[in-house]
PDBML (XML) file of the C-alpha atoms, coordinates in Angstrom:
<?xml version="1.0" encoding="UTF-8" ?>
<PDBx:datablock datablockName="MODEL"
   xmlns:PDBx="http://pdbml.pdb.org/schema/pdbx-v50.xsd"
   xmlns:xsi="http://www.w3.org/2001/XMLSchema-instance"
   xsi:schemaLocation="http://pdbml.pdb.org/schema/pdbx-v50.xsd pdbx-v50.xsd">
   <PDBx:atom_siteCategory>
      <PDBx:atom_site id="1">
         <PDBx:B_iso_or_equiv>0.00</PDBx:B_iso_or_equiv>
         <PDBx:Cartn_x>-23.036</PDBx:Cartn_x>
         <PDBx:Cartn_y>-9.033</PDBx:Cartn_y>
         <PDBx:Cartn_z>28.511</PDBx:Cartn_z>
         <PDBx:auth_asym_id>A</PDBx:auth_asym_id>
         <PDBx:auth_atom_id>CA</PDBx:auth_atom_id>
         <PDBx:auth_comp_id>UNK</PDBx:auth_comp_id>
         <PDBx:auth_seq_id>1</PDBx:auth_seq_id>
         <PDBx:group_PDB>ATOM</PDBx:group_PDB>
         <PDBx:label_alt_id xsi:nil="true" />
         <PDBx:label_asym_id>A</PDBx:label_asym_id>
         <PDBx:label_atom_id>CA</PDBx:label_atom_id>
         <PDBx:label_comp_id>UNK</PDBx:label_comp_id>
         <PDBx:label_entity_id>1</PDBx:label_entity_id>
         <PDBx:label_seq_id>1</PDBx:label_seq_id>
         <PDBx:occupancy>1.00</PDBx:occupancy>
         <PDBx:pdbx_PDB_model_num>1</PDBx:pdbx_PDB_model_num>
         <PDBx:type_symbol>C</PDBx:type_symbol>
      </PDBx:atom_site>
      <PDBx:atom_site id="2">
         <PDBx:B_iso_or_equiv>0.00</PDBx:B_iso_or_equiv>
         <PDBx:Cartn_x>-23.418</PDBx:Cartn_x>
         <PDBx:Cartn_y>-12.608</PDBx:Cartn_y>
         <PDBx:Cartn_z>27.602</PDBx:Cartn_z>
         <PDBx:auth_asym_id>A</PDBx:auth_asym_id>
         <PDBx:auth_atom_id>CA</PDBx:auth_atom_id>
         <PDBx:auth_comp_id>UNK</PDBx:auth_comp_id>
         <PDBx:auth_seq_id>2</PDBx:auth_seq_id>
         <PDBx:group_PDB>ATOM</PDBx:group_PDB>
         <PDBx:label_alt_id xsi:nil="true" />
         <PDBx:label_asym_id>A</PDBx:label_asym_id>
         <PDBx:label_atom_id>CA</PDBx:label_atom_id>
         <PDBx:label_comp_id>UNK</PDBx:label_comp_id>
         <PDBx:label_entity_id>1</PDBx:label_entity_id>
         <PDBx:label_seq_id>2</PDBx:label_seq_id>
         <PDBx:occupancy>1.00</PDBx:occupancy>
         <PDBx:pdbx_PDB_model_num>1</PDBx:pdbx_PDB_model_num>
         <PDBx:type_symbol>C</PDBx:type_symbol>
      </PDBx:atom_site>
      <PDBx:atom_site id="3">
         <PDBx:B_iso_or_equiv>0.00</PDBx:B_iso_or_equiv>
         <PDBx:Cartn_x>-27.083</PDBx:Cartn_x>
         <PDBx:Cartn_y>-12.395</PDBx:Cartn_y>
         <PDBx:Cartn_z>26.667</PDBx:Cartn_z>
         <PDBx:auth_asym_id>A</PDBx:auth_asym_id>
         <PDBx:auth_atom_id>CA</PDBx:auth_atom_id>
         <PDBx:auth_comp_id>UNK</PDBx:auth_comp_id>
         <PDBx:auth_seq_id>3</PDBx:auth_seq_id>
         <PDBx:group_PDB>ATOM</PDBx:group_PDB>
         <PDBx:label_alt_id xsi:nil="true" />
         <PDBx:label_asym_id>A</PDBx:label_asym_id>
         <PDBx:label_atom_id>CA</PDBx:label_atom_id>
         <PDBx:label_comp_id>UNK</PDBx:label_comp_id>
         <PDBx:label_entity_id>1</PDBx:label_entity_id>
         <PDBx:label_seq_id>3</PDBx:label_seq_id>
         <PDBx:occupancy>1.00</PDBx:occupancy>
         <PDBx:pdbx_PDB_model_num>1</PDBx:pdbx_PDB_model_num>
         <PDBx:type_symbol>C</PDBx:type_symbol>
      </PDBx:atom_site>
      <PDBx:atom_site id="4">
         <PDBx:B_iso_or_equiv>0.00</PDBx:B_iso_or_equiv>
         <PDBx:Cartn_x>-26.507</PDBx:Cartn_x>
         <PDBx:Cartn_y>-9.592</PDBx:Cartn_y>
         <PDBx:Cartn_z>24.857</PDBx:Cartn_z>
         <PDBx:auth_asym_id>A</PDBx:auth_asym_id>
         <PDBx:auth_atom_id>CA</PDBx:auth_atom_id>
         <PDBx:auth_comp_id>UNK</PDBx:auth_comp_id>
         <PDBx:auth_seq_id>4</PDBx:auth_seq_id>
         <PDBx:group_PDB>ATOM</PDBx:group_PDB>
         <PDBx:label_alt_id xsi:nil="true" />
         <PDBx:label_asym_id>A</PDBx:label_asym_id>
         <PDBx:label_atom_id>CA</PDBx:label_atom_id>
         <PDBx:label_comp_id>UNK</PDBx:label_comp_id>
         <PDBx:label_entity_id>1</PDBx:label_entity_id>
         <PDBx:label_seq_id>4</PDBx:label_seq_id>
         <PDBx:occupancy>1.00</PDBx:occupancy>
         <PDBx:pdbx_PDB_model_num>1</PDBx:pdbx_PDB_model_num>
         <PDBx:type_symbol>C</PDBx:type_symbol>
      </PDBx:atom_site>
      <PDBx:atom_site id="5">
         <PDBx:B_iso_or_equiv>0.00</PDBx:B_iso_or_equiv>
         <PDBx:Cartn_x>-24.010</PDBx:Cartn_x>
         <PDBx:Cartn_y>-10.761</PDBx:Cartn_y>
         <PDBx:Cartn_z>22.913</PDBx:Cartn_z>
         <PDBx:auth_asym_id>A</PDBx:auth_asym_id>
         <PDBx:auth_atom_id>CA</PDBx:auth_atom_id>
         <PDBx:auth_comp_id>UNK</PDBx:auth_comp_id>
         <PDBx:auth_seq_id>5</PDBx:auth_seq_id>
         <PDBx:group_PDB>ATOM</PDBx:group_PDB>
         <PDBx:label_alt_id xsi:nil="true" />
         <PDBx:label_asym_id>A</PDBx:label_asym_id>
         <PDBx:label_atom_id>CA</PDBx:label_atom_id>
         <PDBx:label_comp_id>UNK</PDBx:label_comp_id>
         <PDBx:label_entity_id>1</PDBx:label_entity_id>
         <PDBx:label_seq_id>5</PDBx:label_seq_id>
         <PDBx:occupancy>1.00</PDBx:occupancy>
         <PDBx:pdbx_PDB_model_num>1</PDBx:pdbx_PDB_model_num>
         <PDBx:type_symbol>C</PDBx:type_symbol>
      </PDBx:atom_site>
      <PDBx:atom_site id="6">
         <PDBx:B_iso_or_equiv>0.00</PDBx:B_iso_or_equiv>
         <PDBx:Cartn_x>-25.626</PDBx:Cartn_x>
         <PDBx:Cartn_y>-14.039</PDBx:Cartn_y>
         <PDBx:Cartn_z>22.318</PDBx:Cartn_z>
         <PDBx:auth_asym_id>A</PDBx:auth_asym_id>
         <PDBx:auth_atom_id>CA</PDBx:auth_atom_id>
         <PDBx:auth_comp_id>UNK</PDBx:auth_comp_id>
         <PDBx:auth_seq_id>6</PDBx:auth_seq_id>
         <PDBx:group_PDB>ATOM</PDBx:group_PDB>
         <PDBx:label_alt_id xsi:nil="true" />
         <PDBx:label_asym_id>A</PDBx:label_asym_id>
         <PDBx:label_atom_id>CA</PDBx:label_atom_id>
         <PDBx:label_comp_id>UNK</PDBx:label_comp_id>
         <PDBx:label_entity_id>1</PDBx:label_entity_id>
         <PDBx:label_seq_id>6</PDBx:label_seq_id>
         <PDBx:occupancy>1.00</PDBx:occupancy>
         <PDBx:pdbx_PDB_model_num>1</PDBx:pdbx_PDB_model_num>
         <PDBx:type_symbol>C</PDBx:type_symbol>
      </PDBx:atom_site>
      <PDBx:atom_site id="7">
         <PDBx:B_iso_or_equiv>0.00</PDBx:B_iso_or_equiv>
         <PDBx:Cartn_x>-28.559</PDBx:Cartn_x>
         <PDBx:Cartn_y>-12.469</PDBx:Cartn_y>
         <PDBx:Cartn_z>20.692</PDBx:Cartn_z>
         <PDBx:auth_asym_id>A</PDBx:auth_asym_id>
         <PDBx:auth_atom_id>CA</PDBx:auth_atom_id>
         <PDBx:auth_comp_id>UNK</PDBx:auth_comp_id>
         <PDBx:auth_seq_id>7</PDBx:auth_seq_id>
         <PDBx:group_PDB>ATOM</PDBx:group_PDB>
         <PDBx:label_alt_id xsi:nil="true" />
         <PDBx:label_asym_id>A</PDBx:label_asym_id>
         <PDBx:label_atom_id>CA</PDBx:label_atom_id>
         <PDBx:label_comp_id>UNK</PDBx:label_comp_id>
         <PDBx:label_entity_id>1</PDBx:label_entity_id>
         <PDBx:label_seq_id>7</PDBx:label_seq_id>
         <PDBx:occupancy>1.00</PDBx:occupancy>
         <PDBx:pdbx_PDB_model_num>1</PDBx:pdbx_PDB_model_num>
         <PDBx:type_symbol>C</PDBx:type_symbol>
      </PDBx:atom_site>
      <PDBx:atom_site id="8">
         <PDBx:B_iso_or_equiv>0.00</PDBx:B_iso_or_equiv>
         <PDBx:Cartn_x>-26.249</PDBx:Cartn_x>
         <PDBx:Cartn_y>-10.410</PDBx:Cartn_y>
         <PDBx:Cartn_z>18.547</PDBx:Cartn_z>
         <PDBx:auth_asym_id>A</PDBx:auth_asym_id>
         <PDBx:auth_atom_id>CA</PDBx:auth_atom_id>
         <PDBx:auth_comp_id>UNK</PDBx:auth_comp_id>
         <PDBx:auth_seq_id>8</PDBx:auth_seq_id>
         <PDBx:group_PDB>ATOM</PDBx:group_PDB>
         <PDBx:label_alt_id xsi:nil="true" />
         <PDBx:label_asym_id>A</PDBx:label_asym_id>
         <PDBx:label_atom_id>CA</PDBx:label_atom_id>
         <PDBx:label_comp_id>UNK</PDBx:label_comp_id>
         <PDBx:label_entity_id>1</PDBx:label_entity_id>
         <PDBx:label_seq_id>8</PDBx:label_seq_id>
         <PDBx:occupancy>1.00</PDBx:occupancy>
         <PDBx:pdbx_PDB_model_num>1</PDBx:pdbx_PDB_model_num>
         <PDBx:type_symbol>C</PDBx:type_symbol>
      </PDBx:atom_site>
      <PDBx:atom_site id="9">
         <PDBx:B_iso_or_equiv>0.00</PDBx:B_iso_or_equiv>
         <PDBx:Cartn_x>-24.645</PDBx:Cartn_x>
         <PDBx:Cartn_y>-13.206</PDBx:Cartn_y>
         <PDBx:Cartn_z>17.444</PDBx:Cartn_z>
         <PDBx:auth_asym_id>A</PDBx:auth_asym_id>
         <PDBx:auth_atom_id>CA</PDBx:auth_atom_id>
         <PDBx:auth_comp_id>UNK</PDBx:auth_comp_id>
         <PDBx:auth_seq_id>9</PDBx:auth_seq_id>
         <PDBx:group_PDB>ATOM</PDBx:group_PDB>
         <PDBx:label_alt_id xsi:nil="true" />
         <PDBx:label_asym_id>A</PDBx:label_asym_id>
         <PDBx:label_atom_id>CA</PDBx:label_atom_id>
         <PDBx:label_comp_id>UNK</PDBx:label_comp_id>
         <PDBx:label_entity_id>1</PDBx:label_entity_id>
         <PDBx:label_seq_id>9</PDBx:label_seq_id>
         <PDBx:occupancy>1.00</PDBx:occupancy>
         <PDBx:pdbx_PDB_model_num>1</PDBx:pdbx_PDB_model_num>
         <PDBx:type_symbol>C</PDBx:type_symbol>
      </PDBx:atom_site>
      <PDBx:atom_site id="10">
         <PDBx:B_iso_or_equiv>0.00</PDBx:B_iso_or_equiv>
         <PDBx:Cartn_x>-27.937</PDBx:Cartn_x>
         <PDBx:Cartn_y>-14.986</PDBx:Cartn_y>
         <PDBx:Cartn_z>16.482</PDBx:Cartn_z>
         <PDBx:auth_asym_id>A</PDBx:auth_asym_id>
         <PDBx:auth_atom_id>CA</PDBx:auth_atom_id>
         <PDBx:auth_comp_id>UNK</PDBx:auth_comp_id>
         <PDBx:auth_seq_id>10</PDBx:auth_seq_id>
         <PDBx:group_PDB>ATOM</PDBx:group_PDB>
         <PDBx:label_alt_id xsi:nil="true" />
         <PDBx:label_asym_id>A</PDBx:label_asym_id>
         <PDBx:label_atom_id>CA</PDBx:label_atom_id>
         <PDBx:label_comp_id>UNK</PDBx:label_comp_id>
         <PDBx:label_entity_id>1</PDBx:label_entity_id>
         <PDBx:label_seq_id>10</PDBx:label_seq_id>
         <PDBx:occupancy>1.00</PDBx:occupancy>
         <PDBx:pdbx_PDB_model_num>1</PDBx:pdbx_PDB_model_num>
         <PDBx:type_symbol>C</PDBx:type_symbol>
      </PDBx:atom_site>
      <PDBx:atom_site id="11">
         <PDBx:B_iso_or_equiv>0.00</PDBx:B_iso_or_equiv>
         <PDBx:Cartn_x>-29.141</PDBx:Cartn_x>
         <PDBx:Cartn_y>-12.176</PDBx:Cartn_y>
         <PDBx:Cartn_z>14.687</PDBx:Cartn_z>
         <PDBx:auth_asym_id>A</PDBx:auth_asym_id>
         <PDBx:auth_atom_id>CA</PDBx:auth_atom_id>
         <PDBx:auth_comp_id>UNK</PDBx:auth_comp_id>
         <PDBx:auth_seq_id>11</PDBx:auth_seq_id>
         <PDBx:group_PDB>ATOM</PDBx:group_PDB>
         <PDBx:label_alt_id xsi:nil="true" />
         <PDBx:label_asym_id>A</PDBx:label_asym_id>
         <PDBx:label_atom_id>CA</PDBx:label_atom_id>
         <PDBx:label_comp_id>UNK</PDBx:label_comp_id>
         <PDBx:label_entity_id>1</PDBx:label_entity_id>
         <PDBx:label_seq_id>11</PDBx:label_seq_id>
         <PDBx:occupancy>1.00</PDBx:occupancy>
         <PDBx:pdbx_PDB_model_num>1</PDBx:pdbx_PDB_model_num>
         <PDBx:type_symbol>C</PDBx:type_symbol>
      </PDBx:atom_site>
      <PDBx:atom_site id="12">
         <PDBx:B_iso_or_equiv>0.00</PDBx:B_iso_or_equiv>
         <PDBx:Cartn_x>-25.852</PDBx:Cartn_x>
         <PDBx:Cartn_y>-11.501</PDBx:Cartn_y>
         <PDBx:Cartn_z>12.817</PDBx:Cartn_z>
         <PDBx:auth_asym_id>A</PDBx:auth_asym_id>
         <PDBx:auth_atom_id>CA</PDBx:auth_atom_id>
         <PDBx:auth_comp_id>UNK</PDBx:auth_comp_id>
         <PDBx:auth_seq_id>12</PDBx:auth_seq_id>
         <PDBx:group_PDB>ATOM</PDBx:group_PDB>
         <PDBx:label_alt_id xsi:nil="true" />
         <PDBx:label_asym_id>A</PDBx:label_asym_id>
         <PDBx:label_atom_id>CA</PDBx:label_atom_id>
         <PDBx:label_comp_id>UNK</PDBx:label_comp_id>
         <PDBx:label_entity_id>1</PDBx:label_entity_id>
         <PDBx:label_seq_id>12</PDBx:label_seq_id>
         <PDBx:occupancy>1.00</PDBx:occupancy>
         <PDBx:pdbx_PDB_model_num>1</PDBx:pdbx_PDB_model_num>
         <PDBx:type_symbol>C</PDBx:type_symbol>
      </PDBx:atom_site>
      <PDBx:atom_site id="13">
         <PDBx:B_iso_or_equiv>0.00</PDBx:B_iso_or_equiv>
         <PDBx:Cartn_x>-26.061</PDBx:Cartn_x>
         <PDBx:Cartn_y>-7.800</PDBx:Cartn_y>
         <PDBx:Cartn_z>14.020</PDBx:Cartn_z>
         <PDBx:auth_asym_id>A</PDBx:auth_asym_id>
         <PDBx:auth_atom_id>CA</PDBx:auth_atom_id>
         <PDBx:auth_comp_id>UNK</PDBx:auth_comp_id>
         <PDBx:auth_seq_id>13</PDBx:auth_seq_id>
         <PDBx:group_PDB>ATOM</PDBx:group_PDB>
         <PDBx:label_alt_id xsi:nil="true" />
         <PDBx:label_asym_id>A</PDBx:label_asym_id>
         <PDBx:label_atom_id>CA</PDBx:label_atom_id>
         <PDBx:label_comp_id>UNK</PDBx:label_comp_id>
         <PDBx:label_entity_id>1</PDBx:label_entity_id>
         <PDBx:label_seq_id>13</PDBx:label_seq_id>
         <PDBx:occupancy>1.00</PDBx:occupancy>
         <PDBx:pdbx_PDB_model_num>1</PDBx:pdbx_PDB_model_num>
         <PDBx:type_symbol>C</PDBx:type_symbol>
      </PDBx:atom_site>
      <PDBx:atom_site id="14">
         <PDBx:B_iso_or_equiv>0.00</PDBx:B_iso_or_equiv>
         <PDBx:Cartn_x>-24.640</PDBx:Cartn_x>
         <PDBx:Cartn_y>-5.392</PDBx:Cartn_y>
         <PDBx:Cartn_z>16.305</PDBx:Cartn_z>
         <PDBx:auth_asym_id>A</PDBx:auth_asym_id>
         <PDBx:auth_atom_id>CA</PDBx:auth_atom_id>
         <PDBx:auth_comp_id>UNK</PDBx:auth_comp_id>
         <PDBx:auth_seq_id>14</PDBx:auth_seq_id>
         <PDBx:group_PDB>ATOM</PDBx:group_PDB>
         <PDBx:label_alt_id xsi:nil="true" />
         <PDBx:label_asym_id>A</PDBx:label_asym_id>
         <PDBx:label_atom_id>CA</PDBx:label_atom_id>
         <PDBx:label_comp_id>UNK</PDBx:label_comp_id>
         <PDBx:label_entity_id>1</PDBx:label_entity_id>
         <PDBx:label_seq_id>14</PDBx:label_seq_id>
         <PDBx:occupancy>1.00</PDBx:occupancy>
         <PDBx:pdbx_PDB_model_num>1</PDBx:pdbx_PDB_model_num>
         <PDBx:type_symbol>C</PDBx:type_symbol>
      </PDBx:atom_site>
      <PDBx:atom_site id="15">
         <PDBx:B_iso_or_equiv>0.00</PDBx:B_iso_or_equiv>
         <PDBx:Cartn_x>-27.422</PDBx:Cartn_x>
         <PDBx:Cartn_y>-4.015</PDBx:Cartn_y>
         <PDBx:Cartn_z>18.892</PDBx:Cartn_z>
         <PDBx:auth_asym_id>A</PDBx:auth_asym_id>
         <PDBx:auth_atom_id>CA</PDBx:auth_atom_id>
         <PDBx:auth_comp_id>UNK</PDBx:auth_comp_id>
         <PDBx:auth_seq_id>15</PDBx:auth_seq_id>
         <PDBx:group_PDB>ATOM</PDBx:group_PDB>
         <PDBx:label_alt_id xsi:nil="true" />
         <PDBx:label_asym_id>A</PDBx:label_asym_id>
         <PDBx:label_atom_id>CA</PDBx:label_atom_id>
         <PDBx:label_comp_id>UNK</PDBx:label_comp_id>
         <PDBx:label_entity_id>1</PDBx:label_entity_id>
         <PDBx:label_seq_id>15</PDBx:label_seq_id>
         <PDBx:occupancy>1.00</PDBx:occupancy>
         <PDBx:pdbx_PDB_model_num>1</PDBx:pdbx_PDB_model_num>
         <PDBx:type_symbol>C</PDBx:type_symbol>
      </PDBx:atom_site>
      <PDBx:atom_site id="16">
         <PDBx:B_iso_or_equiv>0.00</PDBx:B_iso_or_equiv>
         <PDBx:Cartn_x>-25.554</PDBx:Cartn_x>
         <PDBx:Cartn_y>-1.920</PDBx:Cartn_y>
         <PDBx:Cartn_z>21.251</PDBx:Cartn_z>
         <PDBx:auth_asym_id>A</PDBx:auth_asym_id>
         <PDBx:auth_atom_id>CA</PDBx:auth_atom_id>
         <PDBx:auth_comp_id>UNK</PDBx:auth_comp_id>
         <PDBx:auth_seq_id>16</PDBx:auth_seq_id>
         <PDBx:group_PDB>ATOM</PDBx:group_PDB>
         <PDBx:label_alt_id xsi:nil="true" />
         <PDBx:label_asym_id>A</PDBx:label_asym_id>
         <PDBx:label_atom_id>CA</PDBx:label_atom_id>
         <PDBx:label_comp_id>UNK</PDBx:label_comp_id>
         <PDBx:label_entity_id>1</PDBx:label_entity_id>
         <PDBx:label_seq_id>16</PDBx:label_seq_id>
         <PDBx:occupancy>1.00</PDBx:occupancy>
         <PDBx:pdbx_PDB_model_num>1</PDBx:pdbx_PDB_model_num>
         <PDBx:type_symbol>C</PDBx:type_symbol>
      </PDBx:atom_site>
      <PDBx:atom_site id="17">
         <PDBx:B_iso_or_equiv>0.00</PDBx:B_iso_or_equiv>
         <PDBx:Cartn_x>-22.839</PDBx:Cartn_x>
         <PDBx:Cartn_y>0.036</PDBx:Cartn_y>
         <PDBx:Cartn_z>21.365</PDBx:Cartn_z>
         <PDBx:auth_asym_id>A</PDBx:auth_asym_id>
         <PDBx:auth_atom_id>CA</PDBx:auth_atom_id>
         <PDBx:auth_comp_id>UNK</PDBx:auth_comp_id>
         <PDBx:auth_seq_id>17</PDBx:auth_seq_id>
         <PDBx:group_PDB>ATOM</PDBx:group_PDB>
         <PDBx:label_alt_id xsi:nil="true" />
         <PDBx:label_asym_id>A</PDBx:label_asym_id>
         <PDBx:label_atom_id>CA</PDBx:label_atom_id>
         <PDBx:label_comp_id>UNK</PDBx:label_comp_id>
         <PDBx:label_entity_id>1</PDBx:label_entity_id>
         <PDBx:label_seq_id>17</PDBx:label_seq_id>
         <PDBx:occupancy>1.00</PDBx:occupancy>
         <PDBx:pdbx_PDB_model_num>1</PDBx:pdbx_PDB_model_num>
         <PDBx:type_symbol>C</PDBx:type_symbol>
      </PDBx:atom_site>
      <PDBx:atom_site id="18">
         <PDBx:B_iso_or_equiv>0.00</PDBx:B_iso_or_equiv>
         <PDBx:Cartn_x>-20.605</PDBx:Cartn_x>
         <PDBx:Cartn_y>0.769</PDBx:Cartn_y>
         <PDBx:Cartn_z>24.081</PDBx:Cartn_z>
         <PDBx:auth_asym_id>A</PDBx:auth_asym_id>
         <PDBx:auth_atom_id>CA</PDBx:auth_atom_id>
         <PDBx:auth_comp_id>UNK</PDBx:auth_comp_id>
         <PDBx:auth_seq_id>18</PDBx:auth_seq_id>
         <PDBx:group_PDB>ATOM</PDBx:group_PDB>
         <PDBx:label_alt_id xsi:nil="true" />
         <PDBx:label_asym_id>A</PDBx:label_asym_id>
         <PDBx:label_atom_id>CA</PDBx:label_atom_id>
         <PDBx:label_comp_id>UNK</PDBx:label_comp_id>
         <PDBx:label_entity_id>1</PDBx:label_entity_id>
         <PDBx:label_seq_id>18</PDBx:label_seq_id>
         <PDBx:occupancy>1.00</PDBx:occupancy>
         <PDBx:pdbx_PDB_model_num>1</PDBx:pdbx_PDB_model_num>
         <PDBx:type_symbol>C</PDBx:type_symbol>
      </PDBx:atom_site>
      <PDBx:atom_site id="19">
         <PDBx:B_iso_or_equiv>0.00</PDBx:B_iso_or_equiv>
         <PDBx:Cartn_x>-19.576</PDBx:Cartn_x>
         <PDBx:Cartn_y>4.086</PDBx:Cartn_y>
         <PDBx:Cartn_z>24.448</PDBx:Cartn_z>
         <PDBx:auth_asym_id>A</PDBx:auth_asym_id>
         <PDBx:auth_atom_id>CA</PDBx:auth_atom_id>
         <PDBx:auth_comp_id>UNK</PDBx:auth_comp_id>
         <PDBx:auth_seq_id>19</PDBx:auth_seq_id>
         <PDBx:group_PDB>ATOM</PDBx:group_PDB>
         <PDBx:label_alt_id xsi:nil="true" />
         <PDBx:label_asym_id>A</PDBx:label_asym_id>
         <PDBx:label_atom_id>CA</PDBx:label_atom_id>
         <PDBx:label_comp_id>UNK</PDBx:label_comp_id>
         <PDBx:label_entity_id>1</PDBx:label_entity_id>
         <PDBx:label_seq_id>19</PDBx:label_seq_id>
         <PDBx:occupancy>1.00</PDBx:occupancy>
         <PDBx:pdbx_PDB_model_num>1</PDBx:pdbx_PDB_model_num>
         <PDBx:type_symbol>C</PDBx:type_symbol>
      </PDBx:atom_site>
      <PDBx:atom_site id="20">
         <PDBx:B_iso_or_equiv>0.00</PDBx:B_iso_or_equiv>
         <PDBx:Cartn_x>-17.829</PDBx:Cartn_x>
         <PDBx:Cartn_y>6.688</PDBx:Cartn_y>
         <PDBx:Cartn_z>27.490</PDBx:Cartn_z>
         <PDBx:auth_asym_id>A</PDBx:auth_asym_id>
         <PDBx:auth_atom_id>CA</PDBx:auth_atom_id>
         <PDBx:auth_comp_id>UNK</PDBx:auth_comp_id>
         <PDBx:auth_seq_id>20</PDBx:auth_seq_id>
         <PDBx:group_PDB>ATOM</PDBx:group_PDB>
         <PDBx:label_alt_id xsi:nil="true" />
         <PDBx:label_asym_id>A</PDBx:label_asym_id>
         <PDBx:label_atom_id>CA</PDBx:label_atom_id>
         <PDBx:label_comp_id>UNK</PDBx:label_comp_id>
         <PDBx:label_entity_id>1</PDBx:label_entity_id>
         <PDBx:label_seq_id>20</PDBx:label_seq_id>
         <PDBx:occupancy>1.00</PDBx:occupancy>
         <PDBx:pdbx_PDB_model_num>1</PDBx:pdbx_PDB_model_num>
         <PDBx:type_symbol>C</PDBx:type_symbol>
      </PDBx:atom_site>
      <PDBx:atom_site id="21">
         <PDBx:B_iso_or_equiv>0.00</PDBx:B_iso_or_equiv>
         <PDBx:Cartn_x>-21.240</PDBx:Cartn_x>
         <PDBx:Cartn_y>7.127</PDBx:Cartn_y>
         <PDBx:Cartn_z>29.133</PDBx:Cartn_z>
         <PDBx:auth_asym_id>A</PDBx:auth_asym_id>
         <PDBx:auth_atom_id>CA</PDBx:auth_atom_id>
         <PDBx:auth_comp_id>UNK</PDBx:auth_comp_id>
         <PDBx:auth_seq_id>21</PDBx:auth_seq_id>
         <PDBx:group_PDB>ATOM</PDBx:group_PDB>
         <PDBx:label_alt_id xsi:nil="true" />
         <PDBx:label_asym_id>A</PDBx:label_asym_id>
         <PDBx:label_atom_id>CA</PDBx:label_atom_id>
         <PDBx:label_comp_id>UNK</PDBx:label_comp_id>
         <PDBx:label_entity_id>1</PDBx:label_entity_id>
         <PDBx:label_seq_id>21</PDBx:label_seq_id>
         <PDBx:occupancy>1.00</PDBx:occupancy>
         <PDBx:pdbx_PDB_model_num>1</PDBx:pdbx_PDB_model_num>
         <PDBx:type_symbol>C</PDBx:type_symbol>
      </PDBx:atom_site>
      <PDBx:atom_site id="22">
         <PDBx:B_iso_or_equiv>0.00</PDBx:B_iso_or_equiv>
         <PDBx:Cartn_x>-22.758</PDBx:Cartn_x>
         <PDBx:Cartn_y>3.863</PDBx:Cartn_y>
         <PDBx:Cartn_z>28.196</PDBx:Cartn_z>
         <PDBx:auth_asym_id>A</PDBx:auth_asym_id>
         <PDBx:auth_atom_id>CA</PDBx:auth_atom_id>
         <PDBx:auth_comp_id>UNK</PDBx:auth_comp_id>
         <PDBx:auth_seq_id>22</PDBx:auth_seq_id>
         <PDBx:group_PDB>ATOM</PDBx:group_PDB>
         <PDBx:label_alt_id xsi:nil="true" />
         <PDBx:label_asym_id>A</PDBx:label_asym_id>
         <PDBx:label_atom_id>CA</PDBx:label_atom_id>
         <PDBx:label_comp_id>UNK</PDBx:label_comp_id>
         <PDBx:label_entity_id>1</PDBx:label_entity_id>
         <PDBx:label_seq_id>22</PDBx:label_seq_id>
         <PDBx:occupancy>1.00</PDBx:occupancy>
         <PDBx:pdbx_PDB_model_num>1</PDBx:pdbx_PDB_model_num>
         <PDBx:type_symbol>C</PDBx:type_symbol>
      </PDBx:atom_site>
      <PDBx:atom_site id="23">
         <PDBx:B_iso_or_equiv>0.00</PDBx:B_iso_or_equiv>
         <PDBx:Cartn_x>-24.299</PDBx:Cartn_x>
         <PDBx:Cartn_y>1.607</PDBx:Cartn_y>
         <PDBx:Cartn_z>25.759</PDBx:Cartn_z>
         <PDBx:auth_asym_id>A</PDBx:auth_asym_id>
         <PDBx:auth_atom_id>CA</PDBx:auth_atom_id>
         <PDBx:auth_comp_id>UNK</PDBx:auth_comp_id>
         <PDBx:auth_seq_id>23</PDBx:auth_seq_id>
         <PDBx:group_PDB>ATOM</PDBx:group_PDB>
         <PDBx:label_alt_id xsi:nil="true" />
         <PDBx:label_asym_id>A</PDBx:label_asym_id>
         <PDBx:label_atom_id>CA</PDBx:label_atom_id>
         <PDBx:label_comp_id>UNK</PDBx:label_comp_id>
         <PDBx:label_entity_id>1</PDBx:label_entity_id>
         <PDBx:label_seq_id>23</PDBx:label_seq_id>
         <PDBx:occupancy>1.00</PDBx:occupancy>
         <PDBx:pdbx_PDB_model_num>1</PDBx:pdbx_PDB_model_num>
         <PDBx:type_symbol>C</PDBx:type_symbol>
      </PDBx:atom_site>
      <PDBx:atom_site id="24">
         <PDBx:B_iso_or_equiv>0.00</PDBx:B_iso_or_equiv>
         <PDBx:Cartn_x>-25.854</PDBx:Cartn_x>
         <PDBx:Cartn_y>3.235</PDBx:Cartn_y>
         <PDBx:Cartn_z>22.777</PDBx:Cartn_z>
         <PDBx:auth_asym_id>A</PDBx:auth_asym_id>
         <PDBx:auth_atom_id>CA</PDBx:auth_atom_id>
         <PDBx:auth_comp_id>UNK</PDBx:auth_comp_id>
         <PDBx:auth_seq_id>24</PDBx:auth_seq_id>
         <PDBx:group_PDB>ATOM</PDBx:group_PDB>
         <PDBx:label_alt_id xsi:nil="true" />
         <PDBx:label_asym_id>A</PDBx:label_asym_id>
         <PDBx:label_atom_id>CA</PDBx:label_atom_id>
         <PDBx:label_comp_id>UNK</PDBx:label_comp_id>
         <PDBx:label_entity_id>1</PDBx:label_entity_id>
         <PDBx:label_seq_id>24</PDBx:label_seq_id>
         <PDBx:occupancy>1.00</PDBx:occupancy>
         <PDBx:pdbx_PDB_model_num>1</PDBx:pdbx_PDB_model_num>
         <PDBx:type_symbol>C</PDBx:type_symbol>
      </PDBx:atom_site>
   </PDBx:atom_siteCategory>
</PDBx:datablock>
């Protein structure tokens, strides 16, 4: 979740969603 987050927050964008089932 870190990572993730990390790279969105390098890129300036949202890559994943997170959603009932999972991430999107």
């Amino acid at each position: 979740q870190r990572r993730v987050g990390e790279l969105e927050k390098r890129l300036g964008q949202a890559l994943v969603r997170r959603h009932a089932t999972g991430y999107r």
